[in-house]
PDB file of N, CA and C in Angstrom:
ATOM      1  N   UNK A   1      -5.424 -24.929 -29.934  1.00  0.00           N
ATOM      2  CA  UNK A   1      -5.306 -23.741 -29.111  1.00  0.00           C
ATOM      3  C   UNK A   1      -5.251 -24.132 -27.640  1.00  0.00           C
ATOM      4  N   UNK A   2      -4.286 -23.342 -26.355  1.00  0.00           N
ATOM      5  CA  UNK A   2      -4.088 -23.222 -25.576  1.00  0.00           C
ATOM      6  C   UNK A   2      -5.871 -23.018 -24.740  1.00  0.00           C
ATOM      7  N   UNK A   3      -5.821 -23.630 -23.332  1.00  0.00           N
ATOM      8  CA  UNK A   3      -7.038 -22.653 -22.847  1.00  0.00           C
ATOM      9  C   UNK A   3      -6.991 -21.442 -22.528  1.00  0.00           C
ATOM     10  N   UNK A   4      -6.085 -20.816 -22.205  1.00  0.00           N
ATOM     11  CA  UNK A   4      -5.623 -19.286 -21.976  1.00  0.00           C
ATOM     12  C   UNK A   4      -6.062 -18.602 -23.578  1.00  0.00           C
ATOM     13  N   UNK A   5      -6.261 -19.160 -24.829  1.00  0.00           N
ATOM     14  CA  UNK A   5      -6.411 -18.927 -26.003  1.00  0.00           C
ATOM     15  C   UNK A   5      -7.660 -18.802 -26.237  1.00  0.00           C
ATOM     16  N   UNK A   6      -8.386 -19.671 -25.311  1.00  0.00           N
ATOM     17  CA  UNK A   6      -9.773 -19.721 -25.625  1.00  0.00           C
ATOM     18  C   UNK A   6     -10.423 -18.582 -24.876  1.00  0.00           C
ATOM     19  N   UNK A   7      -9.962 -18.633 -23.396  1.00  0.00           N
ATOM     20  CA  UNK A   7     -10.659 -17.622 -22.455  1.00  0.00           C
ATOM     21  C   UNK A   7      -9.920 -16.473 -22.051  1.00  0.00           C
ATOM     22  N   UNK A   8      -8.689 -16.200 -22.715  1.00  0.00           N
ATOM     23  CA  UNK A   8      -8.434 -14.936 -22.658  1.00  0.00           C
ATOM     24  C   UNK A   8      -7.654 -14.669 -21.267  1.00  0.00           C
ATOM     25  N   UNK A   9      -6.843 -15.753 -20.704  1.00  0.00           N
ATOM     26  CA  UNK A   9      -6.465 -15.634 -19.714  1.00  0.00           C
ATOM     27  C   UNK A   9      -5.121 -15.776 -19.634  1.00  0.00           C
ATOM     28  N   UNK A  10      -4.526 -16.086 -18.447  1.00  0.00           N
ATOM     29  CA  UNK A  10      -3.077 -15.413 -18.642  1.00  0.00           C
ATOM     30  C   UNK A  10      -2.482 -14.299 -17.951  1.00  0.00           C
ATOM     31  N   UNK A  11      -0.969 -14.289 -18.161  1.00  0.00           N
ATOM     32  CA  UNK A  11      -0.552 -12.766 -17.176  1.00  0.00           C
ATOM     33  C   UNK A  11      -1.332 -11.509 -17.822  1.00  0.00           C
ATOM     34  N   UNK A  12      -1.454 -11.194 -19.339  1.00  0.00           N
ATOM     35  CA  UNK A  12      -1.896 -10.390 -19.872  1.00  0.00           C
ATOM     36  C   UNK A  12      -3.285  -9.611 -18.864  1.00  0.00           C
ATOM     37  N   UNK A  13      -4.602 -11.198 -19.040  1.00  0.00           N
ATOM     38  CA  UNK A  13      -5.465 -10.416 -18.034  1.00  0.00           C
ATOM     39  C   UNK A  13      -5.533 -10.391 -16.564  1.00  0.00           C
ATOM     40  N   UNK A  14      -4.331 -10.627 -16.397  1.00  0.00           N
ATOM     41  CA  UNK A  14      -3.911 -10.253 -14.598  1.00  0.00           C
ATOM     42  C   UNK A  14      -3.518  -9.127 -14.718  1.00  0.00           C
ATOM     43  N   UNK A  15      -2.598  -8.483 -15.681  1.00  0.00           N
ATOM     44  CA  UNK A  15      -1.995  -7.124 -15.492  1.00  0.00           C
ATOM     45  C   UNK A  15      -3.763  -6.253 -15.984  1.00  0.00           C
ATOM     46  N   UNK A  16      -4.616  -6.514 -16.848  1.00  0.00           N
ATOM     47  CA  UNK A  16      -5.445  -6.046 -17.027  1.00  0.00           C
ATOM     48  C   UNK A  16      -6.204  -5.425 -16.163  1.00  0.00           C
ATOM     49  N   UNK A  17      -6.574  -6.348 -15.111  1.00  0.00           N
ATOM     50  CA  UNK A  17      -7.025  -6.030 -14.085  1.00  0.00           C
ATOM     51  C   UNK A  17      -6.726  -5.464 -13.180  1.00  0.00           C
ATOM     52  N   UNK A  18      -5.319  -5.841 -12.916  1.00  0.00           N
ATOM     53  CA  UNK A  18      -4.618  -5.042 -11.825  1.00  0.00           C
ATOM     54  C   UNK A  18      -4.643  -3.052 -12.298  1.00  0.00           C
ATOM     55  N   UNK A  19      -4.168  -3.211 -13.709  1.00  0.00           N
ATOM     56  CA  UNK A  19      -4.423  -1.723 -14.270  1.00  0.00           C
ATOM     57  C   UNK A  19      -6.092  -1.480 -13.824  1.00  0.00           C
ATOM     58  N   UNK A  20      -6.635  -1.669 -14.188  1.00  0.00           N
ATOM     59  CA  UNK A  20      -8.184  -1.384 -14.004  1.00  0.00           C
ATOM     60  C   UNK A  20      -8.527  -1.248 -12.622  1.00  0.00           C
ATOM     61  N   UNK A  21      -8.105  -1.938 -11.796  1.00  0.00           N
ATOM     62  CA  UNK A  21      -8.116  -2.284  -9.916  1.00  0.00           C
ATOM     63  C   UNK A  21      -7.606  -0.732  -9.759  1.00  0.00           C
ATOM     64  N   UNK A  22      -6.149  -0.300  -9.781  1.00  0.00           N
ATOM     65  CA  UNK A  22      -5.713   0.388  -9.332  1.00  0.00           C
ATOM     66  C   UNK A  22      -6.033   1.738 -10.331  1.00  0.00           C
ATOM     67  N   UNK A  23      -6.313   1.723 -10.980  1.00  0.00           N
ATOM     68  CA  UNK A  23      -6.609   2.856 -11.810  1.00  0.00           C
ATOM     69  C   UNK A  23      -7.971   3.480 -11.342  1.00  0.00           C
ATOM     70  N   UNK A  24      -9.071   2.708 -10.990  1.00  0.00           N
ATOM     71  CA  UNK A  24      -9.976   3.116 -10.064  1.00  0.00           C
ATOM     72  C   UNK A  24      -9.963   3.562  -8.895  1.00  0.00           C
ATOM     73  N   UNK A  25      -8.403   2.959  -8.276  1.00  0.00           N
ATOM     74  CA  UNK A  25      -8.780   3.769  -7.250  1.00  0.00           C
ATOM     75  C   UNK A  25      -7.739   5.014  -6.675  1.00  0.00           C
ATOM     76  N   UNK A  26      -6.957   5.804  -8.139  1.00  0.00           N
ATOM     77  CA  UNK A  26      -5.779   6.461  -8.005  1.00  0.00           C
ATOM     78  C   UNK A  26      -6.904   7.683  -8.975  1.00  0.00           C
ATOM     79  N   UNK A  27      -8.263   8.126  -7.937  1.00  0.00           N
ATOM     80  CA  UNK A  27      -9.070   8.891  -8.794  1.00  0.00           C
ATOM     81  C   UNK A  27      -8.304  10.624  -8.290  1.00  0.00           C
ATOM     82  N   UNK A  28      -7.788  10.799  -7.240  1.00  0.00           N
ATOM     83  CA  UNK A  28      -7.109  11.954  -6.834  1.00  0.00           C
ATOM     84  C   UNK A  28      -5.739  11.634  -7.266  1.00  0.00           C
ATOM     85  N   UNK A  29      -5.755  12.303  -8.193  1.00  0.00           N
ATOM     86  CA  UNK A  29      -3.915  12.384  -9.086  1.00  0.00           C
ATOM     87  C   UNK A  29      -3.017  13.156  -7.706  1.00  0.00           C
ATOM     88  N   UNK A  30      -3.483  14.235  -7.180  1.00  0.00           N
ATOM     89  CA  UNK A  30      -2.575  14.824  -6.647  1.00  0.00           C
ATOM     90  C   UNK A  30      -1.306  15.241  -6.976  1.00  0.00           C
ATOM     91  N   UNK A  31      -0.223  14.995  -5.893  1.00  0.00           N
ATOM     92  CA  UNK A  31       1.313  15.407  -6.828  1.00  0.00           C
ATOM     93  C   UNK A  31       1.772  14.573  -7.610  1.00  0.00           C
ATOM     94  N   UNK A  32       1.191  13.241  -7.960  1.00  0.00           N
ATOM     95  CA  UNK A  32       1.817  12.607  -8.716  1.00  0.00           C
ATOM     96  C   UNK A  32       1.963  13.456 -10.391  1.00  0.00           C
ATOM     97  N   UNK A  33       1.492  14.023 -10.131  1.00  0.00           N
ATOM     98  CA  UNK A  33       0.973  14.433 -11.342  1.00  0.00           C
ATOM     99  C   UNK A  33       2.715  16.182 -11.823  1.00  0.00           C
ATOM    100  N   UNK A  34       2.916  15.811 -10.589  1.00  0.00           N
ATOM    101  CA  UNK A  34       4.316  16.836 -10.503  1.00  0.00           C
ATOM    102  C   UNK A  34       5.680  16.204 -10.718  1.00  0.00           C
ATOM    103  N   UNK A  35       5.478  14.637 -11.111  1.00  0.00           N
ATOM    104  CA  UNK A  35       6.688  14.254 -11.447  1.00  0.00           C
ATOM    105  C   UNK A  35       6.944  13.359 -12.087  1.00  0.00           C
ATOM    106  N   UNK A  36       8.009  12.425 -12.749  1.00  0.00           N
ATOM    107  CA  UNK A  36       8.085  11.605 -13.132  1.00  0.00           C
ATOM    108  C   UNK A  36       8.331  10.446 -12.679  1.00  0.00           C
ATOM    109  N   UNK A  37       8.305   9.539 -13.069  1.00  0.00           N
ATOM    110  CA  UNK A  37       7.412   8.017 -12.620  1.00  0.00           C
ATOM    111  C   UNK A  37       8.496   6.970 -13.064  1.00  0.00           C
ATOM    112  N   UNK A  38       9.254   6.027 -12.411  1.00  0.00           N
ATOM    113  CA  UNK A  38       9.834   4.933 -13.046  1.00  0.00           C
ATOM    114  C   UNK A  38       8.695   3.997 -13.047  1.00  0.00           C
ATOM    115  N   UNK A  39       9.118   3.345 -14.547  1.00  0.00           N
ATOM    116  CA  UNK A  39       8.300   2.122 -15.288  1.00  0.00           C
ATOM    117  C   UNK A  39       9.124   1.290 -15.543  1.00  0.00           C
ATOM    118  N   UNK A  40       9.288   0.000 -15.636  1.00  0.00           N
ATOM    119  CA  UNK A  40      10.060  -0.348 -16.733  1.00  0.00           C
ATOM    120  C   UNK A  40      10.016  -0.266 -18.235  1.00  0.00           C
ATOM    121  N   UNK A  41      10.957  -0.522 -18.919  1.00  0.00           N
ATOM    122  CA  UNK A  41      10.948   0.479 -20.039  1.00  0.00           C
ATOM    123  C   UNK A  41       9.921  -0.549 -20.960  1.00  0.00           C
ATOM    124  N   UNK A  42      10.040  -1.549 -20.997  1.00  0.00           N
ATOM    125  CA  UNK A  42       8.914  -2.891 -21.600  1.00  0.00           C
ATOM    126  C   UNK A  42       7.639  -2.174 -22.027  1.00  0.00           C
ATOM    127  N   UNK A  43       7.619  -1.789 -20.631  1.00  0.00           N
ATOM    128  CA  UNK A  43       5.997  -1.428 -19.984  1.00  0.00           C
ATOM    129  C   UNK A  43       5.695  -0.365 -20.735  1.00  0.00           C
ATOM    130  N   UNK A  44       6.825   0.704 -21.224  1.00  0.00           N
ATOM    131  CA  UNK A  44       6.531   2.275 -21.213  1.00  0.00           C
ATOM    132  C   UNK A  44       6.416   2.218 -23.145  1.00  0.00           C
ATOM    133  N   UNK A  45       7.021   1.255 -23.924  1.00  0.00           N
ATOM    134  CA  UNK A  45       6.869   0.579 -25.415  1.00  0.00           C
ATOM    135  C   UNK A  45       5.458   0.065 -25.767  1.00  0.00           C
ATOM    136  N   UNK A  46       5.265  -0.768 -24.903  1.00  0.00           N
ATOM    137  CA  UNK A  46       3.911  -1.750 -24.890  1.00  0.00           C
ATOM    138  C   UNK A  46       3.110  -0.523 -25.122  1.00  0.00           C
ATOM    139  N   UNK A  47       2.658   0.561 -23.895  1.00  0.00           N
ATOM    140  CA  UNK A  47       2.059   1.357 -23.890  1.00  0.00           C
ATOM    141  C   UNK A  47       2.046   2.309 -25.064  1.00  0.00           C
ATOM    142  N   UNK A  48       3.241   2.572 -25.245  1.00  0.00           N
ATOM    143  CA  UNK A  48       2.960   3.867 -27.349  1.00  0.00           C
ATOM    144  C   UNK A  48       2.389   3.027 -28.020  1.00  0.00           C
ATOM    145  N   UNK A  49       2.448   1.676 -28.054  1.00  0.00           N
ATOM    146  CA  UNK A  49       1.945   0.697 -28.734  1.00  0.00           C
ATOM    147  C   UNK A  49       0.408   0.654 -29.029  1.00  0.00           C
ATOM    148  N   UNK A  50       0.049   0.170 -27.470  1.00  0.00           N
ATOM    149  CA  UNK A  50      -1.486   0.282 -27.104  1.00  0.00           C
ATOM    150  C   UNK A  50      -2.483   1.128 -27.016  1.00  0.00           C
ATOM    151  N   UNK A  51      -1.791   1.953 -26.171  1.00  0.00           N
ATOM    152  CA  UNK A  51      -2.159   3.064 -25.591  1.00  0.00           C
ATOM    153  C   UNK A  51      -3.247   2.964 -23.984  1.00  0.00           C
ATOM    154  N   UNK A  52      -2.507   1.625 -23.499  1.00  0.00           N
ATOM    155  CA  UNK A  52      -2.990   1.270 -22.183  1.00  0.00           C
ATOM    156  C   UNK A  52      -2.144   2.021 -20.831  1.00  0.00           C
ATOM    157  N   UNK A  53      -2.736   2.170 -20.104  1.00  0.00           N
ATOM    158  CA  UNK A  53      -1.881   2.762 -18.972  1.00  0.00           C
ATOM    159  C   UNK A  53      -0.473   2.185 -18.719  1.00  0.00           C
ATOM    160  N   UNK A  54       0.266   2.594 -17.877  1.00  0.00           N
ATOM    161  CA  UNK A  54       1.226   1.644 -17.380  1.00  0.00           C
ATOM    162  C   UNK A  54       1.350   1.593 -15.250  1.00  0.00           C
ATOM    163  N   UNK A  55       2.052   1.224 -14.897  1.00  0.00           N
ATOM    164  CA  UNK A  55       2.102   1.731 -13.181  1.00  0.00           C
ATOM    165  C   UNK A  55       3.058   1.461 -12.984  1.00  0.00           C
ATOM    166  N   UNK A  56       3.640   2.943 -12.058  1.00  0.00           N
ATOM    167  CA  UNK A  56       4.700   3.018 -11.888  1.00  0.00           C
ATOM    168  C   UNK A  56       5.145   2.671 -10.594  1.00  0.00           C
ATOM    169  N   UNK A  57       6.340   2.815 -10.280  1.00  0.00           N
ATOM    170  CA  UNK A  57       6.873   1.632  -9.249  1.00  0.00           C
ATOM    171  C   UNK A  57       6.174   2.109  -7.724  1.00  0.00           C
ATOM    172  N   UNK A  58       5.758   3.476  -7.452  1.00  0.00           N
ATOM    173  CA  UNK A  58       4.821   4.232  -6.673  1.00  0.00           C
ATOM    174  C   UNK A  58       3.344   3.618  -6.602  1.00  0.00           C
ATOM    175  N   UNK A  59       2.676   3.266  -7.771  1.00  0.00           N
ATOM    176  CA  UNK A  59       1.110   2.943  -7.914  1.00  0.00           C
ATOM    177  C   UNK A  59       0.706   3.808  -8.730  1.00  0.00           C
ATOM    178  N   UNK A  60       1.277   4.962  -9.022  1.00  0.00           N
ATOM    179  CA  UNK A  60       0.637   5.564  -9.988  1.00  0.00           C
ATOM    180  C   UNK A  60       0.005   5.093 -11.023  1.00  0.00           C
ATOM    181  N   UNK A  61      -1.226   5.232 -11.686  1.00  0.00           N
ATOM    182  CA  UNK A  61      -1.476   4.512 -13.198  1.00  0.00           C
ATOM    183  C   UNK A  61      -1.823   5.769 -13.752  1.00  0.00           C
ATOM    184  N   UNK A  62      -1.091   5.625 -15.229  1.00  0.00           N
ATOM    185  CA  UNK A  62      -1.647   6.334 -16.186  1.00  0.00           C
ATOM    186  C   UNK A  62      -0.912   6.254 -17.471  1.00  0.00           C
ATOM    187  N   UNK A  63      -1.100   6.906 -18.531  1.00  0.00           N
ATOM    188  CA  UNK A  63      -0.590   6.972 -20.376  1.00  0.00           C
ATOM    189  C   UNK A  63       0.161   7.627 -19.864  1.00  0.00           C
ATOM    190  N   UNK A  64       1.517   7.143 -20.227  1.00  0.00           N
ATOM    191  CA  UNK A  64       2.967   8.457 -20.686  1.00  0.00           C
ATOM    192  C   UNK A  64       2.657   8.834 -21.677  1.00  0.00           C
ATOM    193  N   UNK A  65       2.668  10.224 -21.835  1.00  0.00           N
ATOM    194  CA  UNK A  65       2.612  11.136 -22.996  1.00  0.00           C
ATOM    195  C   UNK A  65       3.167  12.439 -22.466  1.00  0.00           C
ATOM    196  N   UNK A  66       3.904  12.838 -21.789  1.00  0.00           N
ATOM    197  CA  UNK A  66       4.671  13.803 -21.685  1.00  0.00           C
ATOM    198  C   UNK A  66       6.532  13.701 -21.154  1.00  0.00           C
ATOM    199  N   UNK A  67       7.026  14.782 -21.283  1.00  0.00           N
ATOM    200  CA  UNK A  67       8.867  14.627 -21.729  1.00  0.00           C
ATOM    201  C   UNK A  67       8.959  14.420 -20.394  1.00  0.00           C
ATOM    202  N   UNK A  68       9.252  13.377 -19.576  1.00  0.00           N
ATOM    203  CA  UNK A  68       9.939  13.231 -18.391  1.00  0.00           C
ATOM    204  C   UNK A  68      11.195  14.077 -18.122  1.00  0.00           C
ATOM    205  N   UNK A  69      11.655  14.524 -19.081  1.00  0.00           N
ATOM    206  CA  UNK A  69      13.404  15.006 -18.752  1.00  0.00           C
ATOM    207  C   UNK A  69      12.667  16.424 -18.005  1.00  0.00           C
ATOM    208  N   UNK A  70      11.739  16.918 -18.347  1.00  0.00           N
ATOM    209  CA  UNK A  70      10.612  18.158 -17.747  1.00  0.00           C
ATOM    210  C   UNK A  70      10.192  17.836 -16.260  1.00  0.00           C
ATOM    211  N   UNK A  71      10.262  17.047 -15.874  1.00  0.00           N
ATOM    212  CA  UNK A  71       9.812  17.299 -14.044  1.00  0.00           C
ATOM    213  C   UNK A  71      11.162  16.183 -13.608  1.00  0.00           C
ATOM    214  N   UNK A  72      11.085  16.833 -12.261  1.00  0.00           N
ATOM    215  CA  UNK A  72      11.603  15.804 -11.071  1.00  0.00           C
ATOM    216  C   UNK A  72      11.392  14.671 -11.336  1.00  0.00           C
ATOM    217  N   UNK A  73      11.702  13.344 -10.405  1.00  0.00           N
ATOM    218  CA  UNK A  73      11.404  12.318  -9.980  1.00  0.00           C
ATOM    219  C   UNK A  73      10.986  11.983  -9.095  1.00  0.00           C
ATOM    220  N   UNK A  74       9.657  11.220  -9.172  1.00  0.00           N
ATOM    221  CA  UNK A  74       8.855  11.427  -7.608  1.00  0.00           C
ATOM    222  C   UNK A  74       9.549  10.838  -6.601  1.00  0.00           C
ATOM    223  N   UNK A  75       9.743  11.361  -5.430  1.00  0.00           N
ATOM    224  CA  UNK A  75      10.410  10.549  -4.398  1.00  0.00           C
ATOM    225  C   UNK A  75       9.642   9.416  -3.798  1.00  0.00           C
ATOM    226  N   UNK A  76       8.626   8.848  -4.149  1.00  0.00           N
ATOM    227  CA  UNK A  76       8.068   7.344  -3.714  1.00  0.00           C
ATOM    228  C   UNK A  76       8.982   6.611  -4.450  1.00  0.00           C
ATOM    229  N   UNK A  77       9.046   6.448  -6.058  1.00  0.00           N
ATOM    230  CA  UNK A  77       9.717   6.039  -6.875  1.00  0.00           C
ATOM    231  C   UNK A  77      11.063   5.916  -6.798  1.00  0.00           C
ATOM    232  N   UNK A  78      11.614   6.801  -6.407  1.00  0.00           N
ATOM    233  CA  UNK A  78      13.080   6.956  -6.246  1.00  0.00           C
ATOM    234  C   UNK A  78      13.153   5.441  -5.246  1.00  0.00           C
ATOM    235  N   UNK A  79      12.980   5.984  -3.667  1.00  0.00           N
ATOM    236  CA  UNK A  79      12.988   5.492  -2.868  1.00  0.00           C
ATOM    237  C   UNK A  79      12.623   3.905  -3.029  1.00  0.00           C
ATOM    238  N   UNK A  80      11.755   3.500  -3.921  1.00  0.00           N
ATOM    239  CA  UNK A  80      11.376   1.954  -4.126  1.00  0.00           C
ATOM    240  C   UNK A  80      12.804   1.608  -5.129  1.00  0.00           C
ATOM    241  N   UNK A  81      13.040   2.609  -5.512  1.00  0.00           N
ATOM    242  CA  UNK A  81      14.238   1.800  -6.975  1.00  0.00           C
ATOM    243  C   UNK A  81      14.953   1.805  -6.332  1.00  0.00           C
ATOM    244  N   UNK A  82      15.414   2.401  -4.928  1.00  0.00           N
ATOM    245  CA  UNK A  82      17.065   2.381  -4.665  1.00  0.00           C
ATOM    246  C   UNK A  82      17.051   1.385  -3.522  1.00  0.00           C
ATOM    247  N   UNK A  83      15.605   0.807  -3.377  1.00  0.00           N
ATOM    248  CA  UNK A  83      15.417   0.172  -2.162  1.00  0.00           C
ATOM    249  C   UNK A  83      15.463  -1.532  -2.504  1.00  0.00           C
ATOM    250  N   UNK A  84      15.450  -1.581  -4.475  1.00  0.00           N
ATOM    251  CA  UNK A  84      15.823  -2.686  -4.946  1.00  0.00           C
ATOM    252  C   UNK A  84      16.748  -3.414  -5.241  1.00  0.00           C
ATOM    253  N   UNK A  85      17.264  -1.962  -5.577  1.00  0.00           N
ATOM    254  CA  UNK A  85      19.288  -2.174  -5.976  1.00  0.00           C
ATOM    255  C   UNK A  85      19.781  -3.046  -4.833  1.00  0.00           C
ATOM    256  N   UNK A  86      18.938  -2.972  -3.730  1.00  0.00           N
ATOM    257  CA  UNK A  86      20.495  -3.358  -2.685  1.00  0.00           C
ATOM    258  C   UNK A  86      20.520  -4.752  -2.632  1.00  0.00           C
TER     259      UNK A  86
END
């Protein structure tokens, strides 16, 4: 076995933490909560899977479980995706 095998380390518990980091401190949902969120889609599988948060390209953290085609797109999100394309 790997040492990452033994102690549980790895990107896995970097994203762990980082979910946990930022999930503590995204305790006022506010409007995020009025729109939809780009993820990558990896992220948004893993999650029906798990049922671990995901974060979206904004900071948002949380479980997808509702129809995105139903709200807007948050404009933080927008604005970071179109700010990658170029």
């Amino acid at each position: 076995m790997s040492d990452t095998e033994h102690t549980g380390g790895g990107t896995d518990t970097l994203d762990r933490e980082l979910e946990e980091l930022l999930f503590q401190e995204q305790l006022d949902e506010g409007d995020h909560e009025r729109y939809s969120h780009y993820v990558n889609k990896d992220k948004i599988m893993k999650s029906a899977l798990t049922g671990r948060p995901v974060i979206a390209l904004c900071g948002k953290v949380w479980t997808p479980g509702r129809d995105p085609q139903k709200f807007p797109v948050c404009p933080t999100c927008k604005e970071i995706y179109e700010s990658m394309k170029k």
